[in-house]
C-alpha atoms as a PDB file:
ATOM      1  CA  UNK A   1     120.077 118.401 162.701  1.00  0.00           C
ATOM      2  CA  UNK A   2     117.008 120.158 164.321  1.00  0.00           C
ATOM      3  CA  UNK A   3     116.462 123.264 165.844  1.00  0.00           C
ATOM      4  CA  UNK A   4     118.222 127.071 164.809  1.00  0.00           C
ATOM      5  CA  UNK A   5     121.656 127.005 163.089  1.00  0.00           C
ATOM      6  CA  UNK A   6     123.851 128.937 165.445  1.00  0.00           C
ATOM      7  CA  UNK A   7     127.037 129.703 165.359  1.00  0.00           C
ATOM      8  CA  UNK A   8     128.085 126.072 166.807  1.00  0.00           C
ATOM      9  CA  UNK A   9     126.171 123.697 164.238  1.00  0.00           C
ATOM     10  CA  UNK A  10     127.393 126.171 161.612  1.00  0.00           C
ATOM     11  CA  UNK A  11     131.069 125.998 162.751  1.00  0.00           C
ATOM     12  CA  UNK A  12     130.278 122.062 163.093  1.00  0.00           C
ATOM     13  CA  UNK A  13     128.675 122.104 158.955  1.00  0.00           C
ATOM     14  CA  UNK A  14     131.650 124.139 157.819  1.00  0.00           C
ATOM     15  CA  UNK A  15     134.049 121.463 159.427  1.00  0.00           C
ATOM     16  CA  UNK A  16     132.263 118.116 158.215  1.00  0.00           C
ATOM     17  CA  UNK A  17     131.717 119.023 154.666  1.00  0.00           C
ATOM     18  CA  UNK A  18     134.359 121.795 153.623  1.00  0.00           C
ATOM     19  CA  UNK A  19     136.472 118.901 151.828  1.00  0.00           C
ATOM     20  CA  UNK A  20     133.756 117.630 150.462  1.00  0.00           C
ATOM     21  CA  UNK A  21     132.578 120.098 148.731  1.00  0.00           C
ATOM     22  CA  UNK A  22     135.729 121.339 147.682  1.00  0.00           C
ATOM     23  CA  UNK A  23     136.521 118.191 146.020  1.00  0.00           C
ATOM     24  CA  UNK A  24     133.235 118.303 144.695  1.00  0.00           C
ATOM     25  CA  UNK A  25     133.263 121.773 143.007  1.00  0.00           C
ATOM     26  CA  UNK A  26     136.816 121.135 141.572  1.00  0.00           C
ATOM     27  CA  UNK A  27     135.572 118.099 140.030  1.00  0.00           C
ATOM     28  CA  UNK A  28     133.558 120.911 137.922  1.00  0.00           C
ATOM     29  CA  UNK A  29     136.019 123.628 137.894  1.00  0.00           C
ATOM     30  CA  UNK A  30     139.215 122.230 137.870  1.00  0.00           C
ATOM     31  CA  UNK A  31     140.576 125.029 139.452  1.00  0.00           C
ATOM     32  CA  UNK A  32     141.306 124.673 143.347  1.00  0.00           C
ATOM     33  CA  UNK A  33     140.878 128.201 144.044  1.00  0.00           C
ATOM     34  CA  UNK A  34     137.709 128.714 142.214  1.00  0.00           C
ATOM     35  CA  UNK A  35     136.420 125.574 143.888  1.00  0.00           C
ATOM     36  CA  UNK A  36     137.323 127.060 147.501  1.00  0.00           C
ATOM     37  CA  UNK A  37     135.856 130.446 146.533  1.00  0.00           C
ATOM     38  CA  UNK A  38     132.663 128.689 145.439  1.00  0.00           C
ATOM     39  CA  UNK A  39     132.135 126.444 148.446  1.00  0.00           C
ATOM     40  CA  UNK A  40     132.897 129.561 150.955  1.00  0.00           C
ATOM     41  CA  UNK A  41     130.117 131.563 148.884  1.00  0.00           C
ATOM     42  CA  UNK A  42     127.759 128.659 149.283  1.00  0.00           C
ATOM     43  CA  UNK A  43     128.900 128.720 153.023  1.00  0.00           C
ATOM     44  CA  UNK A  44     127.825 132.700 153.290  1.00  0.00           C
ATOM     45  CA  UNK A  45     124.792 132.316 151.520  1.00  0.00           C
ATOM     46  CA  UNK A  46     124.090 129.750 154.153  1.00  0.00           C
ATOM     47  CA  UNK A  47     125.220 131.557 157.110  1.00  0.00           C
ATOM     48  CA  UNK A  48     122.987 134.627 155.693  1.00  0.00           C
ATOM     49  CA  UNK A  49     119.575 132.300 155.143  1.00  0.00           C
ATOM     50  CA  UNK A  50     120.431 130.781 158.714  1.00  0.00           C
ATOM     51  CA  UNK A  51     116.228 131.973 159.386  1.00  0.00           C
ATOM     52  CA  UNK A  52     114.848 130.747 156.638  1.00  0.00           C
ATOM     53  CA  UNK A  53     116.697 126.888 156.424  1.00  0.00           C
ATOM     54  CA  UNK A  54     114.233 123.970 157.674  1.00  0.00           C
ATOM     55  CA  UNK A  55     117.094 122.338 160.053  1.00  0.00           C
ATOM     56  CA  UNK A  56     114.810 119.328 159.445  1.00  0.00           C
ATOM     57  CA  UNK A  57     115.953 119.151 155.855  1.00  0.00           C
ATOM     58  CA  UNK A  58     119.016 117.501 154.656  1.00  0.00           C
ATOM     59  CA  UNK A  59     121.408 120.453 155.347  1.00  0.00           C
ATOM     60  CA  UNK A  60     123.885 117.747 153.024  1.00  0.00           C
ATOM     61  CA  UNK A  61     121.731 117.652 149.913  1.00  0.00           C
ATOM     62  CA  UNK A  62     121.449 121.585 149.982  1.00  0.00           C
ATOM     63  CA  UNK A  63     125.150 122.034 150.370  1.00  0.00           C
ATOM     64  CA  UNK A  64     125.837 119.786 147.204  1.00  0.00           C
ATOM     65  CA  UNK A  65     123.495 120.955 145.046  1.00  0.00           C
ATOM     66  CA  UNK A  66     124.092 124.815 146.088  1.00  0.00           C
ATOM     67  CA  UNK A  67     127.866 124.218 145.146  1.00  0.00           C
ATOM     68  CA  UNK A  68     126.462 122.543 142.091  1.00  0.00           C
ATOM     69  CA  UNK A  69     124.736 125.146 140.895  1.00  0.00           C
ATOM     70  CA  UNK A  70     127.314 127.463 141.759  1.00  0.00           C
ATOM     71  CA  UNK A  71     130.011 125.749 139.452  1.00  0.00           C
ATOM     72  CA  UNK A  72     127.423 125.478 136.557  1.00  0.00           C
ATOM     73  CA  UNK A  73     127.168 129.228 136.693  1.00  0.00           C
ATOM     74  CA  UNK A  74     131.273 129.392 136.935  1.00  0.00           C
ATOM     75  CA  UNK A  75     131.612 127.565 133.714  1.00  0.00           C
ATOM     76  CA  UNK A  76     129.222 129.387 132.401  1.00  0.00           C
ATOM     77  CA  UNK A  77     130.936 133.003 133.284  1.00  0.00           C
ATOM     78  CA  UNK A  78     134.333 130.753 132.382  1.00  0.00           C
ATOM     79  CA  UNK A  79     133.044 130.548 128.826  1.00  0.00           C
ATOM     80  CA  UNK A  80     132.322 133.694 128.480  1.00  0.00           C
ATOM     81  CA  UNK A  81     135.272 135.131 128.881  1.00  0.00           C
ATOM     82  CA  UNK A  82     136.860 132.658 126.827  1.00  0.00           C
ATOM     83  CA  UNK A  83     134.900 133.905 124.043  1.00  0.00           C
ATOM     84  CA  UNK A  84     135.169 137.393 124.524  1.00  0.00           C
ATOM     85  CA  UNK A  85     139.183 137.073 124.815  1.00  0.00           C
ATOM     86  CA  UNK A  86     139.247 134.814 121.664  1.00  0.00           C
ATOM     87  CA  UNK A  87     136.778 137.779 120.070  1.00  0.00           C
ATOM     88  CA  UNK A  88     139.344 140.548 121.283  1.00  0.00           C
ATOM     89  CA  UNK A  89     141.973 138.916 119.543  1.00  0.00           C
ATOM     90  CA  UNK A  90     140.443 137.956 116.234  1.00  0.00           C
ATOM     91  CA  UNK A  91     139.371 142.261 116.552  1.00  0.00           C
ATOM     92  CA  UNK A  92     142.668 142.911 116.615  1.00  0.00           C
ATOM     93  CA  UNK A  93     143.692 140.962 113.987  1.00  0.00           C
ATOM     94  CA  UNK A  94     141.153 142.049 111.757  1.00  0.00           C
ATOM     95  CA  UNK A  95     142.525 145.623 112.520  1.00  0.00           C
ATOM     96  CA  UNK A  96     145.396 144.965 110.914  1.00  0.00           C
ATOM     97  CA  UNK A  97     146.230 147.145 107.602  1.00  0.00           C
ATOM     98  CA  UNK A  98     144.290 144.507 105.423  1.00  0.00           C
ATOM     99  CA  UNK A  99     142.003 147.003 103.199  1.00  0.00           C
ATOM    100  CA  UNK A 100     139.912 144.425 102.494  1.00  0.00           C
ATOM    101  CA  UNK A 101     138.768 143.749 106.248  1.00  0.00           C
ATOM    102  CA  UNK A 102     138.266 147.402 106.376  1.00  0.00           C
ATOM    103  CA  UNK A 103     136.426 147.591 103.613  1.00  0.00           C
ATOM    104  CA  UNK A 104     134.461 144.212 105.082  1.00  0.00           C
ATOM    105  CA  UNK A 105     133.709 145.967 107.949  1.00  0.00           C
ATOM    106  CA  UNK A 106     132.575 148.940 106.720  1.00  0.00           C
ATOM    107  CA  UNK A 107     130.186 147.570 104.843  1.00  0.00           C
ATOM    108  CA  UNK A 108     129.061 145.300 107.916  1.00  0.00           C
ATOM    109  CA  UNK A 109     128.713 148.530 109.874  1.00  0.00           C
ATOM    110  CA  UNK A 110     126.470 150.209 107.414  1.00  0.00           C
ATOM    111  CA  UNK A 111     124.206 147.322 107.313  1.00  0.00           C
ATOM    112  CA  UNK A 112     123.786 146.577 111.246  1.00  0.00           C
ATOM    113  CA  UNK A 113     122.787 150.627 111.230  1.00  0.00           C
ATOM    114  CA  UNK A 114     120.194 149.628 108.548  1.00  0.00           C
ATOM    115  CA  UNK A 115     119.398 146.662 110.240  1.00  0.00           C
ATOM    116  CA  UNK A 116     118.337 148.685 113.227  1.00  0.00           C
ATOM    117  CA  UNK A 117     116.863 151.073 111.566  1.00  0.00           C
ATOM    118  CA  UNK A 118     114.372 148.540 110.295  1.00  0.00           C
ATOM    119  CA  UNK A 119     113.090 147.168 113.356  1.00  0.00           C
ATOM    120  CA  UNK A 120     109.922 148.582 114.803  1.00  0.00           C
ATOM    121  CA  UNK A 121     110.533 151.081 117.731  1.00  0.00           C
ATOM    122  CA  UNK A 122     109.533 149.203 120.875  1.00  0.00           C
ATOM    123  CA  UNK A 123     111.664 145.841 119.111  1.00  0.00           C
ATOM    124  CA  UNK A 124     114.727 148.394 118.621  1.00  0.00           C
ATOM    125  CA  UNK A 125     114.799 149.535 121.723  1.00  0.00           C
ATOM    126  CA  UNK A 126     114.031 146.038 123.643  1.00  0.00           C
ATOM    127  CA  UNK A 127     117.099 144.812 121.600  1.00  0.00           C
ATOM    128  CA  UNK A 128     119.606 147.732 122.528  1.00  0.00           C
ATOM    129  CA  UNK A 129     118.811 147.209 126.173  1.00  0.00           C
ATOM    130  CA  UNK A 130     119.506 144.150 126.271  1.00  0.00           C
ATOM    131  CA  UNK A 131     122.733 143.759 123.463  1.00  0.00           C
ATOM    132  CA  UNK A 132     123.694 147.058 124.015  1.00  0.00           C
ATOM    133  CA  UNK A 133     122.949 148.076 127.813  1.00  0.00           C
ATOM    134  CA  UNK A 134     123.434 144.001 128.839  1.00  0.00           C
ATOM    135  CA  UNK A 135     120.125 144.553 130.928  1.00  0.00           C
ATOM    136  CA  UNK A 136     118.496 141.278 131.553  1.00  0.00           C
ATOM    137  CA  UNK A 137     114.975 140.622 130.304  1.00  0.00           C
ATOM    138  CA  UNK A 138     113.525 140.929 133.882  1.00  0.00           C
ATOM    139  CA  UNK A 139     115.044 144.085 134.208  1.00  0.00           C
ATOM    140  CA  UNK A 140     114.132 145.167 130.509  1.00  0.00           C
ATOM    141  CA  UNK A 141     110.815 144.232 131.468  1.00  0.00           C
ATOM    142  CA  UNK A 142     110.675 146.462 134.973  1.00  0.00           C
ATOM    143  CA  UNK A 143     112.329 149.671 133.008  1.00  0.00           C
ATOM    144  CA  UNK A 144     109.344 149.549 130.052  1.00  0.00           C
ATOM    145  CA  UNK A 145     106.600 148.268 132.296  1.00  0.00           C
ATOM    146  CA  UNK A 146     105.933 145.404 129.431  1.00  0.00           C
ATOM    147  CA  UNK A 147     105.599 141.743 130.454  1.00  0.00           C
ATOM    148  CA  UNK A 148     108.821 139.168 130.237  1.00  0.00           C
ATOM    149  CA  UNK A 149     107.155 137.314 127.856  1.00  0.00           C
ATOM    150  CA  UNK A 150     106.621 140.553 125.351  1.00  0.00           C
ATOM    151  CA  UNK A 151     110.293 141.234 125.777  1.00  0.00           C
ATOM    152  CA  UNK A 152     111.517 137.871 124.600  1.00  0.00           C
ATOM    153  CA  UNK A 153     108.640 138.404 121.425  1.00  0.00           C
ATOM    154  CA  UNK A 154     109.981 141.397 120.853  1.00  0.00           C
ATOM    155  CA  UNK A 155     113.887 140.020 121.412  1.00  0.00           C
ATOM    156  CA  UNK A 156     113.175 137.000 118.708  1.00  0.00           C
ATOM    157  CA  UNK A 157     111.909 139.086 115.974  1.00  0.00           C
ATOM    158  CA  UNK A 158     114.444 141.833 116.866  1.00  0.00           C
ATOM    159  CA  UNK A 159     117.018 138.704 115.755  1.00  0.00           C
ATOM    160  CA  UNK A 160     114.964 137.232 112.901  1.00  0.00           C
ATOM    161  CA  UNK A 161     114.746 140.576 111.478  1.00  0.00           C
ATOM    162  CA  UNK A 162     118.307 141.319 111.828  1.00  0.00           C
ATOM    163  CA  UNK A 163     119.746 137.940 110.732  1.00  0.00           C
ATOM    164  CA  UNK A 164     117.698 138.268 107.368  1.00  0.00           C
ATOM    165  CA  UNK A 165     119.382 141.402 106.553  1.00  0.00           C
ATOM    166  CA  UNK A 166     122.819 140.333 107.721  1.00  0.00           C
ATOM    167  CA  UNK A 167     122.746 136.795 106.475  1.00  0.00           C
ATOM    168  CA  UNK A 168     125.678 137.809 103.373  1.00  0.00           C
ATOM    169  CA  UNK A 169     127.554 138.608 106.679  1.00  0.00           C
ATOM    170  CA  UNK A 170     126.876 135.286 107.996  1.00  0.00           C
ATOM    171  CA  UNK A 171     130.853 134.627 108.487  1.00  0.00           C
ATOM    172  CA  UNK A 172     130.850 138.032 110.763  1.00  0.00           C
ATOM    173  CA  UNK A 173     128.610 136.662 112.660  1.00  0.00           C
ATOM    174  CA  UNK A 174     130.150 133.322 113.400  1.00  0.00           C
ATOM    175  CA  UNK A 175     132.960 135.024 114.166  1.00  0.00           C
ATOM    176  CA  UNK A 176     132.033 137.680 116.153  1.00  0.00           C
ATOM    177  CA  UNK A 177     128.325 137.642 117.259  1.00  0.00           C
ATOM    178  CA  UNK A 178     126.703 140.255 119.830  1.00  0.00           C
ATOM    179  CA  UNK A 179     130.267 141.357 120.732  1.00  0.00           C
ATOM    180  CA  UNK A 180     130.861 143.016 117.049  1.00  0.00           C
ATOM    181  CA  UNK A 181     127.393 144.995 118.305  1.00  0.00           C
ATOM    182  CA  UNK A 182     128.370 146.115 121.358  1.00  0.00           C
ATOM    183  CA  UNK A 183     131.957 147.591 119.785  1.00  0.00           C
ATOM    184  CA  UNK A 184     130.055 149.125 116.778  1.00  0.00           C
ATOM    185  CA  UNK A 185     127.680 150.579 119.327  1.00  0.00           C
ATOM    186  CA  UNK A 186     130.358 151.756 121.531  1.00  0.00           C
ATOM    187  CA  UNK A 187     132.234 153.720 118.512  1.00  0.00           C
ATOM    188  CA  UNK A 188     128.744 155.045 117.162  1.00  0.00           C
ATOM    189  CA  UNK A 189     128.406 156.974 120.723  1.00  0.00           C
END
């Protein structure tokens, strides 16, 4: 297919692979509404790049691996909320009237505040940003002017320095990871 992609060869695109692609994503997804949802979004993103496609390029290939991509990053986010559902529950049992799991996490609470307080200032805040704030290191790295490479320096001793002073609390951690931060950051503010 040469020339512009107007609304015709678009319409023509949409028709000819649609199923495809549909079968393709749910191949990933196994959802048939997230696999529609992620072919139309590929179809957008296509309709919205219309100037900058090379017609001369396998339109085909870009579909496939554009939907591709797109259900990587859907199992990804799929994950993720997995985890942070099974994490809300396991919180809530924890809250139960056990003393002991008070008393647990307590203690854990008192040492991620010490924790903190022991990394250097620039490593401290680096870490908060992105734990606390959930700002990507791109966007850590735009908001304190310091390279993406000194932000993920500063982000791996940030977590050496805490996991040697929570490593008694090793089973926390397991259980609960960056979430138990962000709710013990939450409550602090």
């Amino acid at each position: 297919m040469s020339g512009p992609l107007d609304d015709k060869a678009f319409e023509k695109l949409f028709r000819e692979y649609f199923s495809d692609l549909t079968l393709f994503a749910l191949k990933y997804t196994g959802d048939a509404d997230s696999a529609k949802e992620i072919v139309h979004t590929v179809f957008v993103n296509l309709w919205e790049k219309r100037e900058r496609i090379d017609m001369d390029s396998s339109l085909k290939s870009y579909l496939f691996t554009s939907v591709y991509n797109r259900c990587l990053n859907h199992l990804r986010d799929q994950r993720k909320f997995k985890k942070d559902a099974l994490f809300d529950v396991t919180v809530e049992m924890a809250a139960a009237d056990d003393a002991a799991v008070r008393v647990e996490t307590s203690e854990l609470s008192g040492r991620i505040e010490e924790a903190l307080g022991r990394l250097p200032e620039k490593c401290r805040q680096v870490f908060e940003l992105n734990r606390f704030e959930g700002l990507k290191y791109r966007e850590i790295s735009e908001k304190l002017g310091i390279s993406v490479k000194t932000v993920e320096a500063q982000m791996t001793k940030a977590l050496r320095i805490l996991r040697e002073h929570l490593k008694d609390y090793f089973f926390w951690y397991l259980l609960a990871g960056s979430a138990f931060l962000r709710i013990w950051y939450q409550g602090m503010g």
